[in-house]
C-alpha atoms as a PDB file:
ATOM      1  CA  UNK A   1       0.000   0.000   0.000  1.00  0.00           C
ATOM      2  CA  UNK A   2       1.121   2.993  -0.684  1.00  0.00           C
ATOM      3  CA  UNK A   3      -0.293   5.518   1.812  1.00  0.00           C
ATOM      4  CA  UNK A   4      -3.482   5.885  -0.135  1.00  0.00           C
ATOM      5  CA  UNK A   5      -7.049   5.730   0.993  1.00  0.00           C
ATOM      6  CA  UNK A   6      -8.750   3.357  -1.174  1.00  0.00           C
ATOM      7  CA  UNK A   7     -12.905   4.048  -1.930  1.00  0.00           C
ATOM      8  CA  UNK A   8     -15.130   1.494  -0.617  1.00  0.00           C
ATOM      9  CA  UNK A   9     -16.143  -0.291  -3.685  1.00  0.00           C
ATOM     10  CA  UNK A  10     -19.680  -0.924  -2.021  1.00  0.00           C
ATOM     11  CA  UNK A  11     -20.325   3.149  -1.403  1.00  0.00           C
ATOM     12  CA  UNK A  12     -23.011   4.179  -3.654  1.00  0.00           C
ATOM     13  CA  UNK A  13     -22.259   7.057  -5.830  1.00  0.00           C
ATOM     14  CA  UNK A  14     -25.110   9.283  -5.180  1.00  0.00           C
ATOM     15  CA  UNK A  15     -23.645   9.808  -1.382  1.00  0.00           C
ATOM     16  CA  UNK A  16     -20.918  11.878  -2.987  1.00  0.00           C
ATOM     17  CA  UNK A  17     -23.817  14.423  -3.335  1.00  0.00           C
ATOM     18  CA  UNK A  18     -24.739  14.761   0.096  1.00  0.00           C
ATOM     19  CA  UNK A  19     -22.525  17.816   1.683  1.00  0.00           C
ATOM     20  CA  UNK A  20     -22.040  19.529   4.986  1.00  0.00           C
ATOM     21  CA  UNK A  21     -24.121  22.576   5.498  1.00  0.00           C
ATOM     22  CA  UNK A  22     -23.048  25.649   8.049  1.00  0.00           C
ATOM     23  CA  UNK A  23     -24.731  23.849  10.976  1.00  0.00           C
ATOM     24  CA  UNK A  24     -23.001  20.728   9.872  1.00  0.00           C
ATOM     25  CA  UNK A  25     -25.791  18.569   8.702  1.00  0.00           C
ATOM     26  CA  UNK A  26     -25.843  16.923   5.650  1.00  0.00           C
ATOM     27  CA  UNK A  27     -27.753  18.299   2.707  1.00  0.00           C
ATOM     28  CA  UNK A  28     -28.562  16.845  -0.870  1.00  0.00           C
ATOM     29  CA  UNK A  29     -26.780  18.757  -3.475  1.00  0.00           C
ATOM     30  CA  UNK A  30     -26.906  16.968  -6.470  1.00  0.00           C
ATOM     31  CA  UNK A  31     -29.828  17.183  -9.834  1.00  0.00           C
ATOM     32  CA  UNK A  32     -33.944  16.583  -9.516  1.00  0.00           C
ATOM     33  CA  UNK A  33     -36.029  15.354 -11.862  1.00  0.00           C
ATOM     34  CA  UNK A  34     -39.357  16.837 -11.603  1.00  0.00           C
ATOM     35  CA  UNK A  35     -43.007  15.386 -12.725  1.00  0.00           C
ATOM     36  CA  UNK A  36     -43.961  17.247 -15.962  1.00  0.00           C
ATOM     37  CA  UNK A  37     -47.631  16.189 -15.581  1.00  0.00           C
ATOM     38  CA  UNK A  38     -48.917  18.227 -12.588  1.00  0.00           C
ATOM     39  CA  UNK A  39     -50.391  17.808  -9.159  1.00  0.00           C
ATOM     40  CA  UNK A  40     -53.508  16.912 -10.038  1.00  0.00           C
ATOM     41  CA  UNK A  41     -52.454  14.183 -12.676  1.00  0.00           C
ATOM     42  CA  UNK A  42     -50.030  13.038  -9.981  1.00  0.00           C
ATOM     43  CA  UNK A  43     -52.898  12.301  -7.684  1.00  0.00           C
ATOM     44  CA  UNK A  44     -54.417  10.534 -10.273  1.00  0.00           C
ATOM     45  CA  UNK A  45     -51.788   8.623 -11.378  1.00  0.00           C
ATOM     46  CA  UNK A  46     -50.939   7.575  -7.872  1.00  0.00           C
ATOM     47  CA  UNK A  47     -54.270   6.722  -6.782  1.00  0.00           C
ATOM     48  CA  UNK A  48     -54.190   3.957 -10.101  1.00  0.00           C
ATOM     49  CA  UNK A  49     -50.945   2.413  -9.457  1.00  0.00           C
ATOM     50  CA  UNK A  50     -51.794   1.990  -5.480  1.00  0.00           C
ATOM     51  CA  UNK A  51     -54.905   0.571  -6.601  1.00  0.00           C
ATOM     52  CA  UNK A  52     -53.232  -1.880  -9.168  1.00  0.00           C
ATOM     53  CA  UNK A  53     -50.860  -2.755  -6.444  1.00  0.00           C
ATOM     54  CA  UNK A  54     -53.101  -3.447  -3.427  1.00  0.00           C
ATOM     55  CA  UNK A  55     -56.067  -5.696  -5.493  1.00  0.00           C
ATOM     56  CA  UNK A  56     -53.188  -8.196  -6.157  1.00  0.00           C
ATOM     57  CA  UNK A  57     -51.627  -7.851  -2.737  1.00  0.00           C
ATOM     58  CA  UNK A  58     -55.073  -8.203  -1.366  1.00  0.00           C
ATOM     59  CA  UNK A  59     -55.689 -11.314  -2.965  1.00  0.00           C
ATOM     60  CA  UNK A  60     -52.259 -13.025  -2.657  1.00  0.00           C
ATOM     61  CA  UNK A  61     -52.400 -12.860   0.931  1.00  0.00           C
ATOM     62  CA  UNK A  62     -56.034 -13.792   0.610  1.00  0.00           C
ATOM     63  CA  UNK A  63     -55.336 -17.354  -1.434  1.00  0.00           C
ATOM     64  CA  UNK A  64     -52.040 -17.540   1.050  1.00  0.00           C
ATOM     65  CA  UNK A  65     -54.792 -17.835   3.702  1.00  0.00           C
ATOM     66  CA  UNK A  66     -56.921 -19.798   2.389  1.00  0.00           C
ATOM     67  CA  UNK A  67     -55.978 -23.611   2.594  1.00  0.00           C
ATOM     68  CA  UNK A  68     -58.641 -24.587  -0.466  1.00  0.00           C
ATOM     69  CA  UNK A  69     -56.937 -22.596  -2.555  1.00  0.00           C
ATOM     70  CA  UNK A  70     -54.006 -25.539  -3.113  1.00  0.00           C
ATOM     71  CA  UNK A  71     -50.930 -23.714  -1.750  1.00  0.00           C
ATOM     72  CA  UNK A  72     -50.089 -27.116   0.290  1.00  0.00           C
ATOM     73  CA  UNK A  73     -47.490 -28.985  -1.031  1.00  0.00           C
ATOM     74  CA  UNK A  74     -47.560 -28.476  -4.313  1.00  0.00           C
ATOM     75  CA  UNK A  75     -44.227 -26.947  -5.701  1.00  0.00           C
ATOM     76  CA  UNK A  76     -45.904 -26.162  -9.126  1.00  0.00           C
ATOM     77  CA  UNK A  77     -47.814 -23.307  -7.209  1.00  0.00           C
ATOM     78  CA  UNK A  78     -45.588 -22.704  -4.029  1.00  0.00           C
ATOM     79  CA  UNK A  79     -42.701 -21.233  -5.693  1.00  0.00           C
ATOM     80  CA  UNK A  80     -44.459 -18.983  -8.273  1.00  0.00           C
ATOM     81  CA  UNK A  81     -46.644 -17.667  -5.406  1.00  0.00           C
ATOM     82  CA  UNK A  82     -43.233 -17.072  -2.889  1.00  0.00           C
ATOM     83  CA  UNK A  83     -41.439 -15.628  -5.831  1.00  0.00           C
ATOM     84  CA  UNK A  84     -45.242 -13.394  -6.879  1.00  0.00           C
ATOM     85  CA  UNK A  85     -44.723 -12.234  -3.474  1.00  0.00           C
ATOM     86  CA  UNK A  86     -41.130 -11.201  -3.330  1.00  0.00           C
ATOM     87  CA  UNK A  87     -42.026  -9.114  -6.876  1.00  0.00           C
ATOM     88  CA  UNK A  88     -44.829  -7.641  -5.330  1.00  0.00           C
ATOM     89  CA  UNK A  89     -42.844  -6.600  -1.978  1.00  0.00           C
ATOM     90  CA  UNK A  90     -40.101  -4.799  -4.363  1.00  0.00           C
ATOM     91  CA  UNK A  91     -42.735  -3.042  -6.230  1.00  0.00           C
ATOM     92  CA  UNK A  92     -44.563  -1.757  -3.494  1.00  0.00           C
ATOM     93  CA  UNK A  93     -41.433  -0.834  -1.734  1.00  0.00           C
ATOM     94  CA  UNK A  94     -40.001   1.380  -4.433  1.00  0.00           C
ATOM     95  CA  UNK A  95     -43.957   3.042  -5.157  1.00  0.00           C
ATOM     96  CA  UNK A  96     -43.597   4.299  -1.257  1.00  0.00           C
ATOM     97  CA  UNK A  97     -40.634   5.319  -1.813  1.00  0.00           C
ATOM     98  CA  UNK A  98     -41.947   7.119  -5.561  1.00  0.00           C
ATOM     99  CA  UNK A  99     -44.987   8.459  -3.653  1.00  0.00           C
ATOM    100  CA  UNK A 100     -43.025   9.658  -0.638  1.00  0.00           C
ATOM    101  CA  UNK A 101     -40.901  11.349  -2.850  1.00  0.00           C
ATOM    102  CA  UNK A 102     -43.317  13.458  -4.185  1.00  0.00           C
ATOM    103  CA  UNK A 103     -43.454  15.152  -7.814  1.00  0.00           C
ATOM    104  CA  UNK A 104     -39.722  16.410  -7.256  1.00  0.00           C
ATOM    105  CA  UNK A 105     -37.471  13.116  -6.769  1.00  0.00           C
ATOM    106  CA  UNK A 106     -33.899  13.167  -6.214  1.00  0.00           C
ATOM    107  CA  UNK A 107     -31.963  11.646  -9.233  1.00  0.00           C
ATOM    108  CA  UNK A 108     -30.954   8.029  -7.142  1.00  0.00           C
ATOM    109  CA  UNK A 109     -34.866   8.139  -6.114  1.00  0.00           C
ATOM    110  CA  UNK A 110     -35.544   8.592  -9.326  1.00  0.00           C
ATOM    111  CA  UNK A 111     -33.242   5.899 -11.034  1.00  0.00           C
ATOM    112  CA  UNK A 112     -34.502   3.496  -8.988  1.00  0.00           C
ATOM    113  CA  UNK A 113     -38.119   4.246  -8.201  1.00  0.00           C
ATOM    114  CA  UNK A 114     -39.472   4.933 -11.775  1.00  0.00           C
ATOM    115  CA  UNK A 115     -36.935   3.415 -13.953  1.00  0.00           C
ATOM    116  CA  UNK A 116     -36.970  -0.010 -11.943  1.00  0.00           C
ATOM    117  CA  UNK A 117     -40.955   0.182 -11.281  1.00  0.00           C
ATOM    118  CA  UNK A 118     -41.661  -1.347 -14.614  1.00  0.00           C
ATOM    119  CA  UNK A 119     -38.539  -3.764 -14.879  1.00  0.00           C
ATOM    120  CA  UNK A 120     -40.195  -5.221 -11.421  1.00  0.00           C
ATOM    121  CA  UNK A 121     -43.480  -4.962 -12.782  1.00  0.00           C
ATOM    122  CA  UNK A 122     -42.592  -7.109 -15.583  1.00  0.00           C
ATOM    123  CA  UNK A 123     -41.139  -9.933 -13.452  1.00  0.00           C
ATOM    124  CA  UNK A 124     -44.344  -9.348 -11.440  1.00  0.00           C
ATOM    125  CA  UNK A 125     -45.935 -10.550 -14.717  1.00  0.00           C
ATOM    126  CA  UNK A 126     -44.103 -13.086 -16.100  1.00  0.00           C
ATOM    127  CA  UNK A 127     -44.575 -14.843 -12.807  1.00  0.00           C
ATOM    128  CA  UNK A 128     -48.503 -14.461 -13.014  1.00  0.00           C
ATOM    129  CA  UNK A 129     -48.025 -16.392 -16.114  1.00  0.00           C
ATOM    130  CA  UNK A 130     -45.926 -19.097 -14.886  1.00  0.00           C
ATOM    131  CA  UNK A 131     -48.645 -19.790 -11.773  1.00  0.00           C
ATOM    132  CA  UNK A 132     -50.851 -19.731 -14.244  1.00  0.00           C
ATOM    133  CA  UNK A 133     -49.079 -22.345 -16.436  1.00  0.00           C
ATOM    134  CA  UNK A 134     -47.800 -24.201 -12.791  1.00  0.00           C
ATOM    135  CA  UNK A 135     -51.762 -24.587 -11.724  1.00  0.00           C
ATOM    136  CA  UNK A 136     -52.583 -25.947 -15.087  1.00  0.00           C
ATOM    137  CA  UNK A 137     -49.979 -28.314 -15.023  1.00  0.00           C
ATOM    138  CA  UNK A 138     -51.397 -29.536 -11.332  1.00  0.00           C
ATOM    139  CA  UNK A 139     -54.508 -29.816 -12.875  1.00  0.00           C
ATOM    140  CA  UNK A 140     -53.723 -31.843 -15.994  1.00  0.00           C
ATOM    141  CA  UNK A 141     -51.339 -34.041 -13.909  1.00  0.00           C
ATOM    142  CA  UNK A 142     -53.567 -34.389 -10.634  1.00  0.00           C
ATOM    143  CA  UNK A 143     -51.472 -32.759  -7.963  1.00  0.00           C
ATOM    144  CA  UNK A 144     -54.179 -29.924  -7.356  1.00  0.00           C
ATOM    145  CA  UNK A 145     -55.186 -30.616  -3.710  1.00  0.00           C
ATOM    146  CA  UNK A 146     -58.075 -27.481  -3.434  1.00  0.00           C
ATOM    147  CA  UNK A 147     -61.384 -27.322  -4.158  1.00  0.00           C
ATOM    148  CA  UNK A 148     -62.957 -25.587  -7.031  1.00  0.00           C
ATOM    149  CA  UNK A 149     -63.596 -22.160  -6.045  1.00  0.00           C
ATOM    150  CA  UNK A 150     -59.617 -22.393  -5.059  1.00  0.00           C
ATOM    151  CA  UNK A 151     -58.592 -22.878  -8.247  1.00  0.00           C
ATOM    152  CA  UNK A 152     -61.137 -20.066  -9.526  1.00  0.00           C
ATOM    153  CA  UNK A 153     -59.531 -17.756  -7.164  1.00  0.00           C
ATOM    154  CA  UNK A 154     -56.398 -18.513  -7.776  1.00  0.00           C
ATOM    155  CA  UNK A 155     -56.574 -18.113 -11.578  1.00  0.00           C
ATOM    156  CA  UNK A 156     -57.823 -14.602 -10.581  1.00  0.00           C
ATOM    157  CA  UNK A 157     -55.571 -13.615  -8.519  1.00  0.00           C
ATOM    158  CA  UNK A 158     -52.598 -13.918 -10.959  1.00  0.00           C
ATOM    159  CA  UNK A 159     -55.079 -12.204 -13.853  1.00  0.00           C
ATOM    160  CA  UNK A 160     -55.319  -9.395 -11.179  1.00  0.00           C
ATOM    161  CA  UNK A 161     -51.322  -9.333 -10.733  1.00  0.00           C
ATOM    162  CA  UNK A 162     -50.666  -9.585 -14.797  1.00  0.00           C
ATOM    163  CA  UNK A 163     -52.992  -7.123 -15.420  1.00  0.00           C
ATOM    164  CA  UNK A 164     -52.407  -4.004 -12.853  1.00  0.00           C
ATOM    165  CA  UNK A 165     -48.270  -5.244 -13.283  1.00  0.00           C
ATOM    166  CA  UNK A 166     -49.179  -4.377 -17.121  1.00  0.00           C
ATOM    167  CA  UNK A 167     -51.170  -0.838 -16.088  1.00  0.00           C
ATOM    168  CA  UNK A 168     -48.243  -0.225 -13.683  1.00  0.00           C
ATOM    169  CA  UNK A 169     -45.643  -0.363 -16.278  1.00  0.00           C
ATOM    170  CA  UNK A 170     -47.513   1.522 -19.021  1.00  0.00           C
ATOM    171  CA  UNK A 171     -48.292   4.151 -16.322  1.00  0.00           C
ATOM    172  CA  UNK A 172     -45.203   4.732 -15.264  1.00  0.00           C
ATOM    173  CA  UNK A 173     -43.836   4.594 -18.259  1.00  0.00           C
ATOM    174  CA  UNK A 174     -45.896   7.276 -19.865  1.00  0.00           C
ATOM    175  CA  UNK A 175     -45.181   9.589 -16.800  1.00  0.00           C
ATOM    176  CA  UNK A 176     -42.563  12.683 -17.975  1.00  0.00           C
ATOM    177  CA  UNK A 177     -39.970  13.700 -16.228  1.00  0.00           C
ATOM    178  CA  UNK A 178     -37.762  16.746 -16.192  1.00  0.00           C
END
């Protein structure tokens, strides 16, 4: 070593805009990006993507509940519903984050609120599909172990997710930013 202080590979970058004021507290100095649509759009916008979050979240945790809905022991629809759930946690996470940050979002808030919404929102998706595919599978082959209106409300549930994921990433994607 030669004397020098080496930088913590693990330090995020966007700390380096963070600098001490007079009173000695830190204070964000580095760029915005700023909602081009307006407050009242905002609201609207907001109020759709909580509601195409929570329907899904609602019923996930509803057929997680439920034990006709076939969640025991079936891998075919255990592990698309645990990973549905992880996708779902990282997409609500980062719209509390969006929505706490208001219409003005510091750039890191911004890079990984509304650029990683919809990347999220696809897995979200693609995983709907696959417990879709999984619970046909255990149907054809016989593993189903729920009743009837289980497998009804389980086929809705991951229409619910695959569609609001799908008005979540439009949405967000057709918000402008500044």
């Amino acid at each position: 070593m030669s004397g020098e202080k080496k930088k913590k590979s693990f330090r995020k970058e966007y700390l380096n805009d963070f600098q001490k004021n007079d009173s000695g507290k830190y204070v964000y100095s580095g760029e915005h990006r700023t909602y081009e649509g307006g407050a009242e759009r905002w609201r609207k916008v907001m109020i759709i993507l909580w509601i195409c979050l929570a329907v899904p979240a609602a019923l996930l945790i509803v057929i997680g509940c439920i034990s006709g809905s076939g969640l025991t022991g079936n891998i075919l629809i255990i592990l698309p519903y645990a990973l549905e759930l992880i996708a779902l946690f990282i997409v609500i996470w980062k719209m509390v984050r969006l929505t706490y940050g208001g219409m003005k979002l510091r750039k890191y808030v911004y890079e990984s609120t509304v650029l990683h919404i919809p990347v999220y929102a696809s897995v979200a998706a693609a995983i709907a599909a696959i417990a879709f595919a999984g619970i046909i599978v255990s149907l054809i082959i016989g593993t189903f172990s729920g009743s009837i209106a289980g497998i009804v409300l389980y086929i809705l549930t991951q229409a619910a997710l695959a569609a609001g994921s799908l008005v979540i990433i439009r949405l967000v994607k057709s918000m402008k930013w500044s």
